[in-house]
Protein backbone atom coordinates (compact mmCIF):
# COMPACT_ATOMS: atom_id res chain seq x y z
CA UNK A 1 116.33 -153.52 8.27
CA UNK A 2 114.26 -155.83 6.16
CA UNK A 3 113.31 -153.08 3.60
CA UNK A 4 117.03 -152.22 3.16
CA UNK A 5 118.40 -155.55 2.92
CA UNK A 6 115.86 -156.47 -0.11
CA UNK A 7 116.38 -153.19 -1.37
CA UNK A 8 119.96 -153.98 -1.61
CA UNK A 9 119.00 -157.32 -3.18
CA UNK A 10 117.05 -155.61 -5.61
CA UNK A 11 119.82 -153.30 -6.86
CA UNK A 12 122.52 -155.99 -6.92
CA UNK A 13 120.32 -158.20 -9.13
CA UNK A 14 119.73 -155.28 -11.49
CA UNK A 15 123.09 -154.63 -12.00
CA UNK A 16 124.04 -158.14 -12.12
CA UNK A 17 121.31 -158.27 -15.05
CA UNK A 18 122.68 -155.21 -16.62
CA UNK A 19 126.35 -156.13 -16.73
CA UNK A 20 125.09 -159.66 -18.11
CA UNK A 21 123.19 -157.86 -21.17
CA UNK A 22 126.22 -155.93 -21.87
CA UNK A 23 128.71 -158.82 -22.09
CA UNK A 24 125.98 -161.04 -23.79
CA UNK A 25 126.03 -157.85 -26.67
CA UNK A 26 129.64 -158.24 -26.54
CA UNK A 27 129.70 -161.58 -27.93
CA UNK A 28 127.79 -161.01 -30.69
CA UNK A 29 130.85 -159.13 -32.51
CA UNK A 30 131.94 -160.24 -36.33
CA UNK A 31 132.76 -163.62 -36.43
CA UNK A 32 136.43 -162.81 -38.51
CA UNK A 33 137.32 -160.14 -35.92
CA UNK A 34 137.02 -162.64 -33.19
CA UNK A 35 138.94 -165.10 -35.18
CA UNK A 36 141.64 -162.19 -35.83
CA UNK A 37 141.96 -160.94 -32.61
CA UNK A 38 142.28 -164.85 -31.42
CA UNK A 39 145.03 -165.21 -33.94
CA UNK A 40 147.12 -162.00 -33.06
CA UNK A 41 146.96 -163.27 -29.59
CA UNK A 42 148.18 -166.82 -30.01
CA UNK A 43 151.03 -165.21 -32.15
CA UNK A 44 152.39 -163.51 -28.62
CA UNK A 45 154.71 -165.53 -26.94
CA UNK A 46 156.01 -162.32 -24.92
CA UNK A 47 154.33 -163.54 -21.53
CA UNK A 48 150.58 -162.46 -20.14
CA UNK A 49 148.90 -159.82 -22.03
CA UNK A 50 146.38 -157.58 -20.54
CA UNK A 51 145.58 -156.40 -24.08
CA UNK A 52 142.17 -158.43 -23.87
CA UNK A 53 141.23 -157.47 -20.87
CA UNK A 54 141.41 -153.54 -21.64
CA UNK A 55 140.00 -154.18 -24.96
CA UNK A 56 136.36 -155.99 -23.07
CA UNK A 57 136.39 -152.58 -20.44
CA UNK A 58 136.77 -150.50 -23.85
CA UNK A 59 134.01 -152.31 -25.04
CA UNK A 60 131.95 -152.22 -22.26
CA UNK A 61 132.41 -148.38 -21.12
CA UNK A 62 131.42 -147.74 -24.81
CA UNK A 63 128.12 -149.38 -24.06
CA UNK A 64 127.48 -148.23 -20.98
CA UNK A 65 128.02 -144.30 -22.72
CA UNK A 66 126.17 -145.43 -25.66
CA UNK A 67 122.90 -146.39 -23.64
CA UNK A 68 123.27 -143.51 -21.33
CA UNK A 69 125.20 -140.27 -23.17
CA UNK A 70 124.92 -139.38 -27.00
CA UNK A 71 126.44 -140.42 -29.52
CA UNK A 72 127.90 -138.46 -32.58
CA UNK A 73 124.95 -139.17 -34.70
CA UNK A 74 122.29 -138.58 -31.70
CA UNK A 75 124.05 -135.16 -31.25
CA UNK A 76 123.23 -134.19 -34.23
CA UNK A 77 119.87 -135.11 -33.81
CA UNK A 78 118.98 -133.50 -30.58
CA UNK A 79 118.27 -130.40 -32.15
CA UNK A 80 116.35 -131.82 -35.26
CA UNK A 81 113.89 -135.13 -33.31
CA UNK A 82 114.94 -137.66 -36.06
CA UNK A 83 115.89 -141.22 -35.41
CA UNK A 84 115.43 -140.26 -31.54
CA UNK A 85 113.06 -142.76 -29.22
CA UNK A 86 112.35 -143.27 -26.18
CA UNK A 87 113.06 -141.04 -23.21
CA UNK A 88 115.45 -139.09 -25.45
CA UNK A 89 112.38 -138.13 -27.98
CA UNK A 90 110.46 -137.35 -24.75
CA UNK A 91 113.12 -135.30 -23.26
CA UNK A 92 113.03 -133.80 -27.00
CA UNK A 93 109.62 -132.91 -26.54
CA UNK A 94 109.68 -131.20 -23.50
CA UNK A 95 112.29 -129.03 -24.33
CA UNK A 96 115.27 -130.70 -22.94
CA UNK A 97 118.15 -130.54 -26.07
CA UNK A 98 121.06 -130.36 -24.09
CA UNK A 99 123.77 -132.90 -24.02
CA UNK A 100 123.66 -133.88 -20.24
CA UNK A 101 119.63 -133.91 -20.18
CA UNK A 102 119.69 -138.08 -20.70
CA UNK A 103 122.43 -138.69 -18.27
CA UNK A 104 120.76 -136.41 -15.46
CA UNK A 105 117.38 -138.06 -16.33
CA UNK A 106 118.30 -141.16 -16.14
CA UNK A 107 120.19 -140.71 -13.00
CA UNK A 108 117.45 -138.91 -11.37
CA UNK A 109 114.91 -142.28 -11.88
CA UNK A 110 117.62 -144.44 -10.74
CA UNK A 111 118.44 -142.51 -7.60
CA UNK A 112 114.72 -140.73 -6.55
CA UNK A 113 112.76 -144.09 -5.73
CA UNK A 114 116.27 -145.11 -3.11
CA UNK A 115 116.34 -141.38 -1.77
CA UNK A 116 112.82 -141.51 -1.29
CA UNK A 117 112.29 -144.98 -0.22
CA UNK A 118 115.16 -144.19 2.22
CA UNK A 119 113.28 -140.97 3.54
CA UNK A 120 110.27 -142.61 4.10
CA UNK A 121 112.29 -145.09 5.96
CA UNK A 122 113.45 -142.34 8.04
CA UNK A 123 110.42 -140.81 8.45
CA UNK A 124 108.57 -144.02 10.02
CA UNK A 125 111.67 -144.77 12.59
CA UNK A 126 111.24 -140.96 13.65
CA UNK A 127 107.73 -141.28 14.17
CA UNK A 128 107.54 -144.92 16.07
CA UNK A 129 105.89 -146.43 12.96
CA UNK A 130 106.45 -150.51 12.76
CA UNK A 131 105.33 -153.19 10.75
CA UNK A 132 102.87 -153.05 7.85
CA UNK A 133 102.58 -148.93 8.71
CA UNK A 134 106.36 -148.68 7.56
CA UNK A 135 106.35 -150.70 4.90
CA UNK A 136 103.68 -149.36 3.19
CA UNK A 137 105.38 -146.00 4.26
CA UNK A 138 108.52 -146.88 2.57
CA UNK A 139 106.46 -148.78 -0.82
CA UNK A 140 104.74 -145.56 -1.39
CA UNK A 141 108.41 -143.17 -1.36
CA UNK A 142 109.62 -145.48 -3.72
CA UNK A 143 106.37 -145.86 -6.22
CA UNK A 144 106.73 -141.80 -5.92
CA UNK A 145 110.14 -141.51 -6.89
CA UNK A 146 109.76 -144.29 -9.90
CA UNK A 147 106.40 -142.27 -11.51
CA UNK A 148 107.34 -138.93 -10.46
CA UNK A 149 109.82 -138.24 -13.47
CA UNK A 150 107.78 -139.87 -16.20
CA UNK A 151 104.98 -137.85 -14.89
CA UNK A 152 106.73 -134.30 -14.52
CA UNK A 153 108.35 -135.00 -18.45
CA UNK A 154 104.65 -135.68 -19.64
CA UNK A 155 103.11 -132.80 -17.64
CA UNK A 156 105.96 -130.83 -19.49
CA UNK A 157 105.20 -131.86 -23.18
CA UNK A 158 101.43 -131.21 -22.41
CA UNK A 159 102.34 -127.78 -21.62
CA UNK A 160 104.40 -127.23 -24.56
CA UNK A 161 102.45 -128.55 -27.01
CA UNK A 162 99.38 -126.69 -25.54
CA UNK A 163 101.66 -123.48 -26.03
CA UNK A 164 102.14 -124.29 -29.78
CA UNK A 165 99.10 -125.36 -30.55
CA UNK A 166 97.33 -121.90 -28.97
CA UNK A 167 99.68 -120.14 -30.77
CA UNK A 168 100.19 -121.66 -34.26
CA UNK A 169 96.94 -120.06 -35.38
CA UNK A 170 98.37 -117.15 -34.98
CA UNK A 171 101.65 -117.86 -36.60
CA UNK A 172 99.82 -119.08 -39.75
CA UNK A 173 98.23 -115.95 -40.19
CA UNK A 174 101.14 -114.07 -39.86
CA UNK A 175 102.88 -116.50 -42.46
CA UNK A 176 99.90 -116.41 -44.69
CA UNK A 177 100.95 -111.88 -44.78
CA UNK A 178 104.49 -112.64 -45.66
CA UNK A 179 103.94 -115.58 -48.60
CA UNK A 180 101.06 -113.02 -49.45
CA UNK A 181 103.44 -110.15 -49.87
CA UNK A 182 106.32 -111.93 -51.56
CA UNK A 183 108.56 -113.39 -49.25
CA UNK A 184 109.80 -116.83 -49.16
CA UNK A 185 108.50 -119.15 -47.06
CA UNK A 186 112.10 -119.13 -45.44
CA UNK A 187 111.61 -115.91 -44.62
CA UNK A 188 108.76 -116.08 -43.58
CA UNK A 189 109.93 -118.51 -41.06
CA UNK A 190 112.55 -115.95 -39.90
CA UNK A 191 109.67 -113.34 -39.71
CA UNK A 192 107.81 -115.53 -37.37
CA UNK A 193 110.65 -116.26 -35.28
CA UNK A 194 111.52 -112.88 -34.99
CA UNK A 195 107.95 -111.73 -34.11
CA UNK A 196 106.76 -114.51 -31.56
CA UNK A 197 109.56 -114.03 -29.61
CA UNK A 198 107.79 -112.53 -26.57
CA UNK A 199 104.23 -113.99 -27.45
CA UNK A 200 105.35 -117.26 -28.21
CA UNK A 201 108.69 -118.60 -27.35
CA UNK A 202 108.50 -121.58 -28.00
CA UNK A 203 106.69 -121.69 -31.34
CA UNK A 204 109.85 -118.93 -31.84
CA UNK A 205 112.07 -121.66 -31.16
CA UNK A 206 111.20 -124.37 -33.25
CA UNK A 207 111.11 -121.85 -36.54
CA UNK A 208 114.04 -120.87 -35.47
CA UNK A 209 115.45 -124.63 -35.45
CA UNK A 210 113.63 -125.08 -38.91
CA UNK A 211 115.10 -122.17 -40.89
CA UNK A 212 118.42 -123.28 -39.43
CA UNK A 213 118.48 -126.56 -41.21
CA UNK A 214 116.96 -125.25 -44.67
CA UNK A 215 120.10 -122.51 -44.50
CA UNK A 216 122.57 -125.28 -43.12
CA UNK A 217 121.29 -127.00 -46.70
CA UNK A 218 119.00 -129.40 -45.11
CA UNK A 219 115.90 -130.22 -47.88
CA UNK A 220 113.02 -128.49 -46.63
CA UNK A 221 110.68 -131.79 -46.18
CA UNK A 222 112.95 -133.15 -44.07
CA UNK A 223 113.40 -129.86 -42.05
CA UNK A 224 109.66 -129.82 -41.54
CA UNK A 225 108.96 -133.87 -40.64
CA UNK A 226 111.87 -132.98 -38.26
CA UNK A 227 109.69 -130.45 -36.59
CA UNK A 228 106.45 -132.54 -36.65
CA UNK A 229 108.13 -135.08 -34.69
CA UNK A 230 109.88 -132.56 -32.19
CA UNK A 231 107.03 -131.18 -31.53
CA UNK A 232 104.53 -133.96 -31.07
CA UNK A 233 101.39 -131.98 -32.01
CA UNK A 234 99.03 -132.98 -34.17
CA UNK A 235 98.07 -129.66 -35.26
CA UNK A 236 101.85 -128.84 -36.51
CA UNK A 237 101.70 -132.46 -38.54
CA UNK A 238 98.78 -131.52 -40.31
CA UNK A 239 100.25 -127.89 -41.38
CA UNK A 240 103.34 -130.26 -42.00
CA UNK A 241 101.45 -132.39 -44.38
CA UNK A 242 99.89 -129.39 -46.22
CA UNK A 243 103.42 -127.62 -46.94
CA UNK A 244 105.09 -130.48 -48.29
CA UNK A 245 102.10 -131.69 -50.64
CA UNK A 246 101.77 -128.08 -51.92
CA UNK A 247 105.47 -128.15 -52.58
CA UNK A 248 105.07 -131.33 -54.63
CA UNK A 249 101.73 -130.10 -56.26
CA UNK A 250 102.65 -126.86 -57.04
CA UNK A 251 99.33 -125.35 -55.87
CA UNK A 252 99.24 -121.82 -54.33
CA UNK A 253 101.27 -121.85 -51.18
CA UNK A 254 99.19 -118.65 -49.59
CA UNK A 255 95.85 -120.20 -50.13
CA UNK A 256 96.50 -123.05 -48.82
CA UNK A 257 97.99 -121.58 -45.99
CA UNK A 258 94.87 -119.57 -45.49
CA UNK A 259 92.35 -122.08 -45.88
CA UNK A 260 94.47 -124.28 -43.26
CA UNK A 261 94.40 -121.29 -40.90
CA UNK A 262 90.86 -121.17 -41.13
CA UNK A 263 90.53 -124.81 -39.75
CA UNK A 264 93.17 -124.35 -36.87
CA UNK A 265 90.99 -121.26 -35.56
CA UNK A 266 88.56 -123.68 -35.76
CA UNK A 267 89.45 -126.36 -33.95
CA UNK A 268 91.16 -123.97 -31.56
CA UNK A 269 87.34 -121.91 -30.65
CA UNK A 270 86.24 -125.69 -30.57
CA UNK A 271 88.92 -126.68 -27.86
CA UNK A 272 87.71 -123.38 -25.88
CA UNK A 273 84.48 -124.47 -26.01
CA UNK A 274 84.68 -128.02 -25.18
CA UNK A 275 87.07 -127.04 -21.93
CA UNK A 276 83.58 -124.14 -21.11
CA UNK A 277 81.70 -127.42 -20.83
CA UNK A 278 83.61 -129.64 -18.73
CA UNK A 279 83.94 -126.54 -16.68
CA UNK A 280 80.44 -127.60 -15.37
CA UNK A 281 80.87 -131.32 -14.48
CA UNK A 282 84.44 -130.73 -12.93
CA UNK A 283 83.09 -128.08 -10.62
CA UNK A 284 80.10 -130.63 -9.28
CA UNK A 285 82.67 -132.19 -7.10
CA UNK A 286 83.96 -129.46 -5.28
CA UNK A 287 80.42 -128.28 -4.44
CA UNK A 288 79.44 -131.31 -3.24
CA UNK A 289 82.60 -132.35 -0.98
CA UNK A 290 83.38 -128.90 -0.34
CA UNK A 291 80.72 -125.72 -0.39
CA UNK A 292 77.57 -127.76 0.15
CA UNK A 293 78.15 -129.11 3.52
CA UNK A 294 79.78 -126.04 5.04
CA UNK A 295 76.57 -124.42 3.63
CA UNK A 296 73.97 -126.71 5.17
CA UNK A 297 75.63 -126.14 8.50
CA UNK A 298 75.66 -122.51 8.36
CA UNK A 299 71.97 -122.17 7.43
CA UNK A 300 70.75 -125.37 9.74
CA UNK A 301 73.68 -125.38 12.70
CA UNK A 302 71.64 -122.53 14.42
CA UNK A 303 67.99 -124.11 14.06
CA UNK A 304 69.65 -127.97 15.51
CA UNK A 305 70.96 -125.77 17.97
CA UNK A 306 67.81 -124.45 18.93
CA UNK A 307 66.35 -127.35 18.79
CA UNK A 308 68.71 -129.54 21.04
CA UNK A 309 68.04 -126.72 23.86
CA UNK A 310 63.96 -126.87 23.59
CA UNK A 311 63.91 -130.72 23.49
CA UNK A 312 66.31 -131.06 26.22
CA UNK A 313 64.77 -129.67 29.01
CA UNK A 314 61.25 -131.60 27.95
CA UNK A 315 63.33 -134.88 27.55
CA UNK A 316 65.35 -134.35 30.42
């Protein structure tokens, strides 16, 4: 009963908090449009206006949707990562370019730790846990359901990314054949997309997204600094970097390309081999914790046995 009442405390304070940042950014309007609006209503004299009234719940439902759904401007860069921060970039990231993916985060973090929390208070009444045991029950449903999110978003973007950067080496070399035999590098975006499709999805994708803009009459720069910050990998800023300085140059786009191929193999047969060695210290802790002891008391449970009947008898 404790637990819920401060739990209610909690989220009444929070809200309080919120509601008091959103009228405190509702007072920092234009200083004339105050005085105008103060002026039009002193010029009423047609009894009590609720014109003010539904003007502040305008105001303040426009906030509320601002921090929580998209805006025009944000909608139009779900698809492309610029001017996006936050959980929305994250989101971005991980593959999440819908409208309703910020609203339905959001109210997943907000409502997990309570459902949880409330669970785990459930879960300690049914099994006759009191004190301390419950609380720290109930503490550790809602420190799950406040991490868990972050943690699943990140664990997606690590994936993703891992996907593009295995398979961007690839990509490059097949965009290194199609600048080599005369196509643009537009289409050679459209050749990748249409080629990675089973391979690589997701480096399919974000072509895909690329080309888009260029056609839609988006510069090509800021097409491909769009995809360097969609994509979060370092490996796509660097091949970033490279196309738009050989634009500017002038230099040969296909030997660049190559050359910059060459180095993400590279550091690609340098990843493998870096995970081949921590292969050998991560597996030192389940052979110690785990196959060493259940080996020691296969090969010595029979010889203690043995020895426990001897001795006894002599002993006893």
């Amino acid at each position: 009963m404790i637990i819920l009442i401060a739990a209610s405390v909690f989220i009444a304070t929070a809200l309080g908090v919120m509601v008091l940042f959103w009228w405190w950014e509702a007072r920092k309007e234009s200083l004339p449009g105050r005085i105008k609006e103060v002026i039009s209503l002193a010029g009423e004299h047609s009894g009590p206006s609720f014109d003010l009234v539904r003007k502040w719940i305008d105001g303040l439902w426009a906030r509320i949707s601002g921090k929580i759904f998209f805006r025009e401007d944000e909608i139009i860069a779900i698809v492309t990562g610029k001017e996006l921060s936050g959980g929305r970039l994250l989101l971005n990231q991980a593959g999440y370019r819908t409208m309703v993916a910020y609203p339905v985060y959001w109210i997943v973090r907000v409502i997990l730790p309570v459902f949880l929390g409330a669970l785990a208070y459930g879960y300690g009444k049914a099994m006759g846990m009191q004190g301390e045991r419950s609380l720290l029950l109930i503490l550790l449903g809602i420190a799950l359901g406040v991490f868990f999110p972050g943690f699943f978003l990140r664990r997606k973007i690590h994936k993703r990314q891992e996907d593009i950067m295995d398979a961007l080496p690839d990509g490059l070399d097949l965009l290194v054949v199609c600048v080599e035999a005369g196509l643009g590098l537009n289409a050679a975006f459209v050749k990748i997309t249409e080629e990675f499709q089973i391979t690589s999805p997701i480096l399919s994708e974000e072509f895909d997204i690329v080309n888009r803009e260029m056609v839609a009459g988006k510069p090509r720069p800021e097409a491909l600094r769009a995809l360097s910050d969609r994509t979060g990998v370092e490996d796509m800023k660097s091949l970033v970097a490279m196309l738009i300085q050989t634009e500017k140059l002038g230099t040969s786009l296909a030997q660049s390309l190559r050359v910059h191929s060459d180095s993400l193999r590279t550091r690609r047969r340098q990843r493998a081999e870096e995970s081949a060695a921590k292969t050998t210290i991560k597996l030192v802790f389940p052979l110690a914790f785990m196959l060493l002891p259940v080996m020691f008391i296969v090969l010595l449970g029979p010889g203690v046995i043995q020895v426990i009947r001897v001795l006894l008898p002599v002993l006893g």
